[in-house]
C-alpha atoms as a PDB file:
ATOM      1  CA  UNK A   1      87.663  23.743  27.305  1.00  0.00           C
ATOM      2  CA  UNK A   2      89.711  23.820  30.142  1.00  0.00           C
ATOM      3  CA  UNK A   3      93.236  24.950  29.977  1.00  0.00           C
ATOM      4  CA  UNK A   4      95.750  23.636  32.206  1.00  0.00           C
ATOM      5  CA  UNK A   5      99.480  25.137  32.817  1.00  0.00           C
ATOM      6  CA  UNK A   6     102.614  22.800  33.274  1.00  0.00           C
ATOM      7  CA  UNK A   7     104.873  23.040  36.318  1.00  0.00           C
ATOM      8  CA  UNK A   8     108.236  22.751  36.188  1.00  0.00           C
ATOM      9  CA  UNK A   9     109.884  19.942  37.856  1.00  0.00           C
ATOM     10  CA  UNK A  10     113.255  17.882  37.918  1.00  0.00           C
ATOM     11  CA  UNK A  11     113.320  14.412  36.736  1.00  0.00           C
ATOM     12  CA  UNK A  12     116.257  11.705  36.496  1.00  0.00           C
ATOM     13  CA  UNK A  13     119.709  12.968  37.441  1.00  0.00           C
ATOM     14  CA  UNK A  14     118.805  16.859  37.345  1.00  0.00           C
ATOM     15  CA  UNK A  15     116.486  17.539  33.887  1.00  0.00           C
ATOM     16  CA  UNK A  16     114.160  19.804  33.723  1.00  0.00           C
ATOM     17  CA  UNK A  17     110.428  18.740  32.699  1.00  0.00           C
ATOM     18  CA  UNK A  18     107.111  20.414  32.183  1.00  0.00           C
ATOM     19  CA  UNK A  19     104.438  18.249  33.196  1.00  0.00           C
ATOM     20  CA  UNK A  20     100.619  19.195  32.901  1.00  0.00           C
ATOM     21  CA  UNK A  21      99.979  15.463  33.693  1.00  0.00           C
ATOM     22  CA  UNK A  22      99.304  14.983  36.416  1.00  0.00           C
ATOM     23  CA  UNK A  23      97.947  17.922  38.047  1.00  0.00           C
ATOM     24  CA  UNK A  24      95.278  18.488  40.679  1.00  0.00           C
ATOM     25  CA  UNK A  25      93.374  20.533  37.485  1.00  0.00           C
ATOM     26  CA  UNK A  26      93.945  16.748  35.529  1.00  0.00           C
ATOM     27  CA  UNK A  27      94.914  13.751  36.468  1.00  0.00           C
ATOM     28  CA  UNK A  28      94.554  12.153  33.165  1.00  0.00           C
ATOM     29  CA  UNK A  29      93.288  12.633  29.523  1.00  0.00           C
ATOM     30  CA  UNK A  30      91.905   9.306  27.955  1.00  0.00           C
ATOM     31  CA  UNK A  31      94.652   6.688  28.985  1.00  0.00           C
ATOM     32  CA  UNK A  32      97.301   9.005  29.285  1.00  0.00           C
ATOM     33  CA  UNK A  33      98.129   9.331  32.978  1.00  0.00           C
ATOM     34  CA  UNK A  34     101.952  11.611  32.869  1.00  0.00           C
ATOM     35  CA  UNK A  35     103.094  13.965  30.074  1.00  0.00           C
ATOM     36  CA  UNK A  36     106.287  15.341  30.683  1.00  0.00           C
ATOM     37  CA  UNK A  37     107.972  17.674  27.968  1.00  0.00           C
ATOM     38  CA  UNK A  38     111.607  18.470  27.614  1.00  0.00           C
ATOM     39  CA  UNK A  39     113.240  21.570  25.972  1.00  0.00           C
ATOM     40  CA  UNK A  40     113.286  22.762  23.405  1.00  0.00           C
ATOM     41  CA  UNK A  41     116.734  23.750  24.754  1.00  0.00           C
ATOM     42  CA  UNK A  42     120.369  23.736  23.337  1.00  0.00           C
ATOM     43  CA  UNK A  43     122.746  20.917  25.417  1.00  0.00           C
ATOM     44  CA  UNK A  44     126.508  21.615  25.666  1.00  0.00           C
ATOM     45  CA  UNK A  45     128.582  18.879  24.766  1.00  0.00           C
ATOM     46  CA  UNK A  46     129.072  16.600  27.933  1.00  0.00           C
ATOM     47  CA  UNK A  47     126.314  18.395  29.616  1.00  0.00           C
ATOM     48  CA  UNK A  48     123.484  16.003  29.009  1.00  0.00           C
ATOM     49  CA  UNK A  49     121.741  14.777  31.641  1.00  0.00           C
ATOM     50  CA  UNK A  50     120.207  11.201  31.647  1.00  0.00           C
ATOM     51  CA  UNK A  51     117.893   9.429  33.642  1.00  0.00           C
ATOM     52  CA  UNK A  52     119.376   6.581  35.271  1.00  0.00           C
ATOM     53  CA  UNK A  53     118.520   2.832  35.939  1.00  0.00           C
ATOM     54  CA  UNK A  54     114.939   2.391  37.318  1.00  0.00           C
ATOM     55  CA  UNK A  55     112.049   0.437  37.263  1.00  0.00           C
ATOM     56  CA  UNK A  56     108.729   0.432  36.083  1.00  0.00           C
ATOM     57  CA  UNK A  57     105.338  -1.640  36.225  1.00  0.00           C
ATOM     58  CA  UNK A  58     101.243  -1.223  35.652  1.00  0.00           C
ATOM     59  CA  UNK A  59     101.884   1.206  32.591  1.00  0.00           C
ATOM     60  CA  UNK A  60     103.842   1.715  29.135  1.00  0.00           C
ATOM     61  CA  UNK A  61     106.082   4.480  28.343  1.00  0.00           C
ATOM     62  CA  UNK A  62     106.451   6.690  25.034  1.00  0.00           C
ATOM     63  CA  UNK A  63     109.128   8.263  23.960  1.00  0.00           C
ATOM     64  CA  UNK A  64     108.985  10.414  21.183  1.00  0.00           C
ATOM     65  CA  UNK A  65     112.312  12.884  19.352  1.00  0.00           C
ATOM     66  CA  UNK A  66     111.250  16.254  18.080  1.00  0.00           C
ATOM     67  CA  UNK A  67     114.910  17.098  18.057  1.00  0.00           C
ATOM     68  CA  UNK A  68     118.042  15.375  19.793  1.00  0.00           C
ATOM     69  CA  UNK A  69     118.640  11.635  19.811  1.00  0.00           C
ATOM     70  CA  UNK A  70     117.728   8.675  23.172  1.00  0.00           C
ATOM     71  CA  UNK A  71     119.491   5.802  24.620  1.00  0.00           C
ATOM     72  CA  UNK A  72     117.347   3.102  26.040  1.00  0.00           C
ATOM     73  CA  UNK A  73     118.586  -0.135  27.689  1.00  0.00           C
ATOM     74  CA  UNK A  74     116.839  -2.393  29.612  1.00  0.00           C
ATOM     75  CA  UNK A  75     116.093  -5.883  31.655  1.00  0.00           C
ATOM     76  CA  UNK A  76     114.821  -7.641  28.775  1.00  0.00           C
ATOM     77  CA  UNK A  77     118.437  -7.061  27.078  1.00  0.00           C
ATOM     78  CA  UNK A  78     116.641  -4.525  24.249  1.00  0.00           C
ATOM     79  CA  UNK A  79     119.058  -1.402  23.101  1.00  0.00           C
ATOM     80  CA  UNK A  80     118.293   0.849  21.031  1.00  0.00           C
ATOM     81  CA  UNK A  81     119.610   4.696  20.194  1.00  0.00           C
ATOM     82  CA  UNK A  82     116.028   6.711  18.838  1.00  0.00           C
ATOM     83  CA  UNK A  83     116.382   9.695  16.594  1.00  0.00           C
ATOM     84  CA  UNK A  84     114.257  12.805  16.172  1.00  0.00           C
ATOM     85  CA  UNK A  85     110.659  12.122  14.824  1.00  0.00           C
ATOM     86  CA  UNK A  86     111.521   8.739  16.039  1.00  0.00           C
ATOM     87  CA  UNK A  87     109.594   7.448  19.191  1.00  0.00           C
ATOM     88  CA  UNK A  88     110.401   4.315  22.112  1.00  0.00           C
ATOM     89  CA  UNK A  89     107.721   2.251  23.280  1.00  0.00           C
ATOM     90  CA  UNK A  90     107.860   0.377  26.430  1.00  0.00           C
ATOM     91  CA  UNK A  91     105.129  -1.849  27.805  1.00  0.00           C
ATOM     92  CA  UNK A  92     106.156  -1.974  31.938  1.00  0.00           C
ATOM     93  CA  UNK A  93     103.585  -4.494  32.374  1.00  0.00           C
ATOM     94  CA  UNK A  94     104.285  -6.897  35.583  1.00  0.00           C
ATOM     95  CA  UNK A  95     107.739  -4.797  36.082  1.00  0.00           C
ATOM     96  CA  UNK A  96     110.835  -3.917  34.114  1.00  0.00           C
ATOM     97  CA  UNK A  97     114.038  -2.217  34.684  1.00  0.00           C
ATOM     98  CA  UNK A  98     115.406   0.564  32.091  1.00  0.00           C
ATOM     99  CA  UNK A  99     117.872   3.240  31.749  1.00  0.00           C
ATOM    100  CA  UNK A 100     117.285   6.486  29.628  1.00  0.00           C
ATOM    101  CA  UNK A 101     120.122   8.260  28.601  1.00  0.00           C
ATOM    102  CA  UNK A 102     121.156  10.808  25.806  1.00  0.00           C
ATOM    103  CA  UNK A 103     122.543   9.619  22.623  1.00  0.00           C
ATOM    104  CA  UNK A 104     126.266   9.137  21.766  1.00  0.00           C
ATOM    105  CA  UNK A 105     126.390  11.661  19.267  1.00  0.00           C
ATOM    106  CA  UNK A 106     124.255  14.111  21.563  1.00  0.00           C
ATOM    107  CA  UNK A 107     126.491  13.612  24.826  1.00  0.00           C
ATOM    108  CA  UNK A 108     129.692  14.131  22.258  1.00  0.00           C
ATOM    109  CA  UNK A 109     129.296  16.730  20.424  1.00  0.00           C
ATOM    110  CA  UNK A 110     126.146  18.483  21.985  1.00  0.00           C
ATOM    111  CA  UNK A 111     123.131  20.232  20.053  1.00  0.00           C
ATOM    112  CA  UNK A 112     119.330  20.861  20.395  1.00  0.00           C
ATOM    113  CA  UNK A 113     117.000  18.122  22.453  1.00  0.00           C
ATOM    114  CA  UNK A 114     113.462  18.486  22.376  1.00  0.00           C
ATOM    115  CA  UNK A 115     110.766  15.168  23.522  1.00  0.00           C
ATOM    116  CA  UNK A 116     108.331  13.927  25.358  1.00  0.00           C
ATOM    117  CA  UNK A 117     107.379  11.337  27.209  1.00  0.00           C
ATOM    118  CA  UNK A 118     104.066   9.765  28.323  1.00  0.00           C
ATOM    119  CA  UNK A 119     103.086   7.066  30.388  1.00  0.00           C
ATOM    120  CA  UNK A 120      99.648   4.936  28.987  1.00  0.00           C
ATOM    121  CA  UNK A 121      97.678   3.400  32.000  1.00  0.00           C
ATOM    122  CA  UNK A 122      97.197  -0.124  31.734  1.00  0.00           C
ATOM    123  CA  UNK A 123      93.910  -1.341  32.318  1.00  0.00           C
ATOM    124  CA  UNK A 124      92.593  -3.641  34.512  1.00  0.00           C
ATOM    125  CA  UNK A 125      94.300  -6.979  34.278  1.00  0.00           C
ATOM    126  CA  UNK A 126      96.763  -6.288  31.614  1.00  0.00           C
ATOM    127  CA  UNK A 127      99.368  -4.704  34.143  1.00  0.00           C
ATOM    128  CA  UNK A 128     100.140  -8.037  34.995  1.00  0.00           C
ATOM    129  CA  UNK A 129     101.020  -8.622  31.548  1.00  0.00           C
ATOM    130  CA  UNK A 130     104.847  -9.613  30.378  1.00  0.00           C
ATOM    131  CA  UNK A 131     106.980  -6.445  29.407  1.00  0.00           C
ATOM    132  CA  UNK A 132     107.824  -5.796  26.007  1.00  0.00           C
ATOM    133  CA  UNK A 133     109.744  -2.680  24.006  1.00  0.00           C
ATOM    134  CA  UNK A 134     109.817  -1.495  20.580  1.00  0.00           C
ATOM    135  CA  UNK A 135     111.341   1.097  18.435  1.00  0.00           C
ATOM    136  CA  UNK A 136     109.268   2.737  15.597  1.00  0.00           C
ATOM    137  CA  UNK A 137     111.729   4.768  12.885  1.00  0.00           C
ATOM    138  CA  UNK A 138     110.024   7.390  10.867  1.00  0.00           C
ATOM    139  CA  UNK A 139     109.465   5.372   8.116  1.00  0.00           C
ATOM    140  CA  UNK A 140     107.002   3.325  10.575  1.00  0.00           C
ATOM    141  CA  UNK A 141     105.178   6.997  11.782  1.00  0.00           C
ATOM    142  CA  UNK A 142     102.291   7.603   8.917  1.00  0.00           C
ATOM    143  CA  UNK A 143     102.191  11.569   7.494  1.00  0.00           C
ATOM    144  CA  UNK A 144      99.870  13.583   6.166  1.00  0.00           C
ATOM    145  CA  UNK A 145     100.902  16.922   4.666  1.00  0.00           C
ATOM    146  CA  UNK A 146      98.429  17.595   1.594  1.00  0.00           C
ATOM    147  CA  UNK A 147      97.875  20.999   2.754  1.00  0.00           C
ATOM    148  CA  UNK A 148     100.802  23.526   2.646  1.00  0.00           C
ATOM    149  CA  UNK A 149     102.545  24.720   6.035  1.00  0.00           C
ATOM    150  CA  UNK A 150     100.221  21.798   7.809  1.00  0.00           C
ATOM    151  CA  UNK A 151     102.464  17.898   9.041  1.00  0.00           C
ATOM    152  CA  UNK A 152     100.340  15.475  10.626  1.00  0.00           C
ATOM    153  CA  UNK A 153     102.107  12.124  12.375  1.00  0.00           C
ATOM    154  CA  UNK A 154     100.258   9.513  13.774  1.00  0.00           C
ATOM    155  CA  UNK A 155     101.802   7.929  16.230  1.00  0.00           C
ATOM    156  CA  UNK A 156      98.716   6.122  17.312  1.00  0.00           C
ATOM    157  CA  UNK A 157      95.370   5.534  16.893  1.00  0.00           C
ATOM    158  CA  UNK A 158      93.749   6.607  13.854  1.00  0.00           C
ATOM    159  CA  UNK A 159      93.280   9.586  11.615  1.00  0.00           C
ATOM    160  CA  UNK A 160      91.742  10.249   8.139  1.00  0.00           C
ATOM    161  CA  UNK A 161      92.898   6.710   7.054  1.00  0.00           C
ATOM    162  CA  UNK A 162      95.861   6.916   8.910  1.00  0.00           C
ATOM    163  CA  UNK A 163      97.107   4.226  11.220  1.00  0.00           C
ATOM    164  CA  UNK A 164      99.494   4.722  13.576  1.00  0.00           C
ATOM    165  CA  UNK A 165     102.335   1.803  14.642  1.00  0.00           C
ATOM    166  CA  UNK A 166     101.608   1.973  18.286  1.00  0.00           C
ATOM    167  CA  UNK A 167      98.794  -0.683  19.086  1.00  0.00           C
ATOM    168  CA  UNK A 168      97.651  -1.429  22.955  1.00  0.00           C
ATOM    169  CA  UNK A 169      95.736  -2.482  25.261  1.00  0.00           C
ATOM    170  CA  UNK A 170      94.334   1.013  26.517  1.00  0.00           C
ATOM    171  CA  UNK A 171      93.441   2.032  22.343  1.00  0.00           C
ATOM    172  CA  UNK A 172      95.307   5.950  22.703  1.00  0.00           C
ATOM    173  CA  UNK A 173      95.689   8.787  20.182  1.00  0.00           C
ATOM    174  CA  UNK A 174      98.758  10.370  20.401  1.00  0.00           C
ATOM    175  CA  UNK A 175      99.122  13.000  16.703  1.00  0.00           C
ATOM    176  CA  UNK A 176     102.106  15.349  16.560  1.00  0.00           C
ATOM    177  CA  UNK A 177     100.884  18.511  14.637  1.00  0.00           C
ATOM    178  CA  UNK A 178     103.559  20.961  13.156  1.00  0.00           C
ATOM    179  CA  UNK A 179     101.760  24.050  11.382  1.00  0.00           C
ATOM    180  CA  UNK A 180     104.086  26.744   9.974  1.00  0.00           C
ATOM    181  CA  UNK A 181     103.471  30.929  10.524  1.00  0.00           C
ATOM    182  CA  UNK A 182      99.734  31.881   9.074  1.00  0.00           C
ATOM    183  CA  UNK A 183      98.569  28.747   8.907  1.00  0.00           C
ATOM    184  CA  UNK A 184      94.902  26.943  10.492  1.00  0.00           C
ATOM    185  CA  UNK A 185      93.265  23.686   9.626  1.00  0.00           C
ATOM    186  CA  UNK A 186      90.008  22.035  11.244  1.00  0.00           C
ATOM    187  CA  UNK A 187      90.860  18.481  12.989  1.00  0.00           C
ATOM    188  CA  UNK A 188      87.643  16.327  13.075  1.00  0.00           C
ATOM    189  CA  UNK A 189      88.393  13.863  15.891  1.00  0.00           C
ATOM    190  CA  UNK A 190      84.727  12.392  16.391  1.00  0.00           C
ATOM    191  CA  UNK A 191      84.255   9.445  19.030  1.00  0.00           C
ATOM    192  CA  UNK A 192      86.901  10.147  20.921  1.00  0.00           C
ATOM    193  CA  UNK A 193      86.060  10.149  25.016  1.00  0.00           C
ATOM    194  CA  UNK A 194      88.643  12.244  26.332  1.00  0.00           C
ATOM    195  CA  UNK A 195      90.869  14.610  24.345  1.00  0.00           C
ATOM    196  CA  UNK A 196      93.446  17.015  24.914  1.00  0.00           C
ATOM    197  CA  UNK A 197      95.666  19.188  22.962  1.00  0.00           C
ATOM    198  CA  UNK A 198      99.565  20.156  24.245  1.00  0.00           C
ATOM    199  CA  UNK A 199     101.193  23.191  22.698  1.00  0.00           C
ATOM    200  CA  UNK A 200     105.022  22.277  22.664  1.00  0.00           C
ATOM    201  CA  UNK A 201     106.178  25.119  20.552  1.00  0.00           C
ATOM    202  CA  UNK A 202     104.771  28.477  19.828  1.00  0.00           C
ATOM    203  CA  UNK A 203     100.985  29.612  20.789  1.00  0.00           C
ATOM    204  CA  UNK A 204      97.848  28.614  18.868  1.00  0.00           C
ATOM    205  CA  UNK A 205      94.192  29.432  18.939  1.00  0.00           C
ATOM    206  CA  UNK A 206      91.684  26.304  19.325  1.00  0.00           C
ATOM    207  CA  UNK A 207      88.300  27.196  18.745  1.00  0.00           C
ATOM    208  CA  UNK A 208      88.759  30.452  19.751  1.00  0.00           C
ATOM    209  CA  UNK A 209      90.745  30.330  23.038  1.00  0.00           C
ATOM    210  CA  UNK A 210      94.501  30.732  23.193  1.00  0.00           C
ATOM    211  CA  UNK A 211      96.835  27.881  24.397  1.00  0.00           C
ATOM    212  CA  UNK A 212     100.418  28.700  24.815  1.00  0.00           C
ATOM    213  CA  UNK A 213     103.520  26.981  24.710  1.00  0.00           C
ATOM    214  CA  UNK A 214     103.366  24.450  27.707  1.00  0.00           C
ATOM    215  CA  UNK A 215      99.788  24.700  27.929  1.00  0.00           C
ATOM    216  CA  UNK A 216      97.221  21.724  27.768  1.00  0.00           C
ATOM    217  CA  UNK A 217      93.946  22.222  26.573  1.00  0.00           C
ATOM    218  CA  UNK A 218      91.564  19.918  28.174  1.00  0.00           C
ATOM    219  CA  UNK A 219      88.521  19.575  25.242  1.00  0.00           C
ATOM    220  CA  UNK A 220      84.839  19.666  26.352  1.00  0.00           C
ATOM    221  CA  UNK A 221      82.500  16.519  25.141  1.00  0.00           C
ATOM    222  CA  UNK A 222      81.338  18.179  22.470  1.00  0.00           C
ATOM    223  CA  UNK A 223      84.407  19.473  21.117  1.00  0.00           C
ATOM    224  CA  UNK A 224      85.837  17.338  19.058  1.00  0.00           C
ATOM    225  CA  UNK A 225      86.123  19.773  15.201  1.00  0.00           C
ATOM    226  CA  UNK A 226      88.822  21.328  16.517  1.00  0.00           C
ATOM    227  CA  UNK A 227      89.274  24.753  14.518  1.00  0.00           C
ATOM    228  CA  UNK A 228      93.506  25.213  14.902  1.00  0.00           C
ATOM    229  CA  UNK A 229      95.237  28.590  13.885  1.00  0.00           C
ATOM    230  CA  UNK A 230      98.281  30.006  14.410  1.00  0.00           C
ATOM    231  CA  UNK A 231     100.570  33.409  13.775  1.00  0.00           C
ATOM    232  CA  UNK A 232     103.561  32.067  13.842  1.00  0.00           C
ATOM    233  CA  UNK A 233     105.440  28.277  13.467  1.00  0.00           C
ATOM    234  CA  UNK A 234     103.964  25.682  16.374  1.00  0.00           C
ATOM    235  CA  UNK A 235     104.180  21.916  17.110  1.00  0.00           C
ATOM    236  CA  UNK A 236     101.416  20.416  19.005  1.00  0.00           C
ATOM    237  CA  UNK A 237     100.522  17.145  20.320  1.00  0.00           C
ATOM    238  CA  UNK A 238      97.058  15.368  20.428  1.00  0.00           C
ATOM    239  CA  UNK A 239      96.471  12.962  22.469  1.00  0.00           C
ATOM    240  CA  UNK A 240      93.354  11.251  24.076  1.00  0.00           C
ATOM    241  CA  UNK A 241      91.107   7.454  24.070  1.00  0.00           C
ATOM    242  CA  UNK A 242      88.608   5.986  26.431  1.00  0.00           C
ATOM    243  CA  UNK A 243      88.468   7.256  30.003  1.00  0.00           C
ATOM    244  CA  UNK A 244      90.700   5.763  33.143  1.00  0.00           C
ATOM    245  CA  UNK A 245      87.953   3.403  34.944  1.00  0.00           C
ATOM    246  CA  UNK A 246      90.194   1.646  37.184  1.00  0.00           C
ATOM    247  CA  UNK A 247      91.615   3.468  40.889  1.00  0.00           C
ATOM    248  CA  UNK A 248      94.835   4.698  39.823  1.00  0.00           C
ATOM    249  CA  UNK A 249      97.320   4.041  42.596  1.00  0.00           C
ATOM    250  CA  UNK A 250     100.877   5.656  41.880  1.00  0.00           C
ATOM    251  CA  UNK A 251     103.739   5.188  43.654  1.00  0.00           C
ATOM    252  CA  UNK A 252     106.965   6.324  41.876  1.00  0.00           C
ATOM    253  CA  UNK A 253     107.368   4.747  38.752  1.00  0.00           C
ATOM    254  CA  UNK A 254     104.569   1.937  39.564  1.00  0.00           C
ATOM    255  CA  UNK A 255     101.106   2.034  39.215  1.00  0.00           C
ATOM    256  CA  UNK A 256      98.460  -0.542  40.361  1.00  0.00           C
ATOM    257  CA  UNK A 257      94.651  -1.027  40.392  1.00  0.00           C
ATOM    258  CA  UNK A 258      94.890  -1.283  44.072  1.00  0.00           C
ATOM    259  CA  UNK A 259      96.954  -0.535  47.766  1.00  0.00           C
ATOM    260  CA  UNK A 260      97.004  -4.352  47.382  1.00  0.00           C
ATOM    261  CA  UNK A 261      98.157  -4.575  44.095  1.00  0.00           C
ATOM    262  CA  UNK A 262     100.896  -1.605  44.787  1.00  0.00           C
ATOM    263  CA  UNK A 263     102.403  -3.833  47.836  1.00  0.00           C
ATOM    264  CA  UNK A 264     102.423  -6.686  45.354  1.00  0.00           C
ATOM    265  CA  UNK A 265     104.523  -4.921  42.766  1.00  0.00           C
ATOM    266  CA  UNK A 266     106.870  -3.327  45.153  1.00  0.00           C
ATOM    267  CA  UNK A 267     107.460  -6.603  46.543  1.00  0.00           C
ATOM    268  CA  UNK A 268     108.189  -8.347  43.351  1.00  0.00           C
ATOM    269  CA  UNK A 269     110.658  -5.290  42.785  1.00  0.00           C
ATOM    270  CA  UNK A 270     112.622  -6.070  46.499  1.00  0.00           C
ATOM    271  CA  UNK A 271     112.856  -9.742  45.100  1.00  0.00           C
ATOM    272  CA  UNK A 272     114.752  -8.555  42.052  1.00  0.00           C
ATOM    273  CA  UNK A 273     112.000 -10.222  39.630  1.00  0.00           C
ATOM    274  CA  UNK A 274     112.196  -7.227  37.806  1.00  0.00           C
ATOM    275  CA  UNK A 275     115.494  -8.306  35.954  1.00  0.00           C
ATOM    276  CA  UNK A 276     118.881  -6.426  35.847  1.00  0.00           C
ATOM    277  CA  UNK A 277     120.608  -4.702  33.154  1.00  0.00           C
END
């Protein structure tokens, strides 16, 4: 496996993110193109930090609450306040405009934040596709927890009979994994392309090599029995699907197929046919 280190960076109006995606080491993993992780940190009240309107096109954004509580708004006239284990789904598509900001009670009153997001890749000819968003509650994220100290969510994709909500065009696997002190489990992930493994909280050992907190393991093809083990309480995230086969052309919060395509969408964004809030 290959084991690749997030840098710190600032996103919105001044937050903090550790991103291992993308990175010279890895530009993607399956569809997944950006992973940036927030916290886990402890926000003052009134000291949350948002990030403010913007636009997006050629890709869909996830959203998902360990701890702390979202805001989203956008063009399409959708709002919606998401809640830890909780996750927003946005399909950009041919362009939308958005704001991400902290939750009422959050900004008020203060208290622990800990997410990530993730932006999908959207193949081929379905970035031209209209924009859409959803929220999924946790009643809508499948579980599995028959073995003590082990929580499996499946936020898409499948696992052991386990569907999760999230359904797209690029077919992803995003798991959350929480395994308490002393505890290790085998994940059987067979015919999976590309698949990765990001340690949000704690260290763990996966098949034998250490990943630490902010840490993405990169899997080999023939890893996909992943042997998981840890000392003391983790979270980790899973994520993977078929291979990016178009050119990925970013620019900002757009991506295209194309230089041609990219002019395109930034000119649809000058003519304000992305919608306002």
């Amino acid at each position: 496996m290959k084991i690749v280190q997030a840098q710190h960076t600032l996103e919105g109006a001044g937050f903090s993110v550790a991103r291992p995606i993308p990175m010279p080491a890895c530009e993607s993993v399956g569809p997944f193109i950006l992973l940036d992780h927030i916290g886990p940190l402890v926000a003052p009240a009134g000291q949350s930090v948002a990030a403010p309107t913007h636009p997006h096109a050629g890709i869909e954004t996830i959203s998902y609450f360990l701890d702390g509580e979202g805001f989203h708004q956008d063009s399409l006239g959708n709002k919606a306040t998401t809640g830890p284990g909780e996750v927003q789904w946005m399909r950009a598509g041919r362009g939308i405009v958005h704001d991400e900001a902290p939750g009422k009670s959050l900004v008020e009153h203060g208290g622990r934040v800990h997410a990530v997001q993730l932006w999908l890749n959207m193949p081929g000819a379905s970035k031209s596709a209209e924009p859409v968003y959803k929220s999924f509650r946790q009643a809508d994220i499948p579980k599995q927890a028959e073995v003590s100290g082990l929580e499996i969510s499946v936020i898409a994709g499948q696992y052991t009979g386990l569907t999760g909500p999230l359904t797209t065009f690029a077919e992803p696997l995003l798991m959350h994994v929480a395994l308490e002190a002393k505890t290790s489990t085998c994940l059987e992930l067979p015919g999976i392309e590309e698949l990765g493994v990001f340690t949000l909280e704690g260290s763990v050992t996966i098949n034998g090599n250490t990943v630490a907190a902010n840490e993405l393991a990169v899997m080999s093809e023939s890893e996909r029995n992943l042997q998981i083990a840890c000392t003391s309480d983790c979270e980790l995230l899973i994520l993977g699907g078929p291979a990016v086969r178009d050119e990925l052309v970013r620019y900002g919060p757009f991506v295209a197929n194309s230089a041609v395509e990219m002019q395109e969408t930034i000119e649809r964004y000058r003519q304000n046919l992305f919608g306002e809030l």
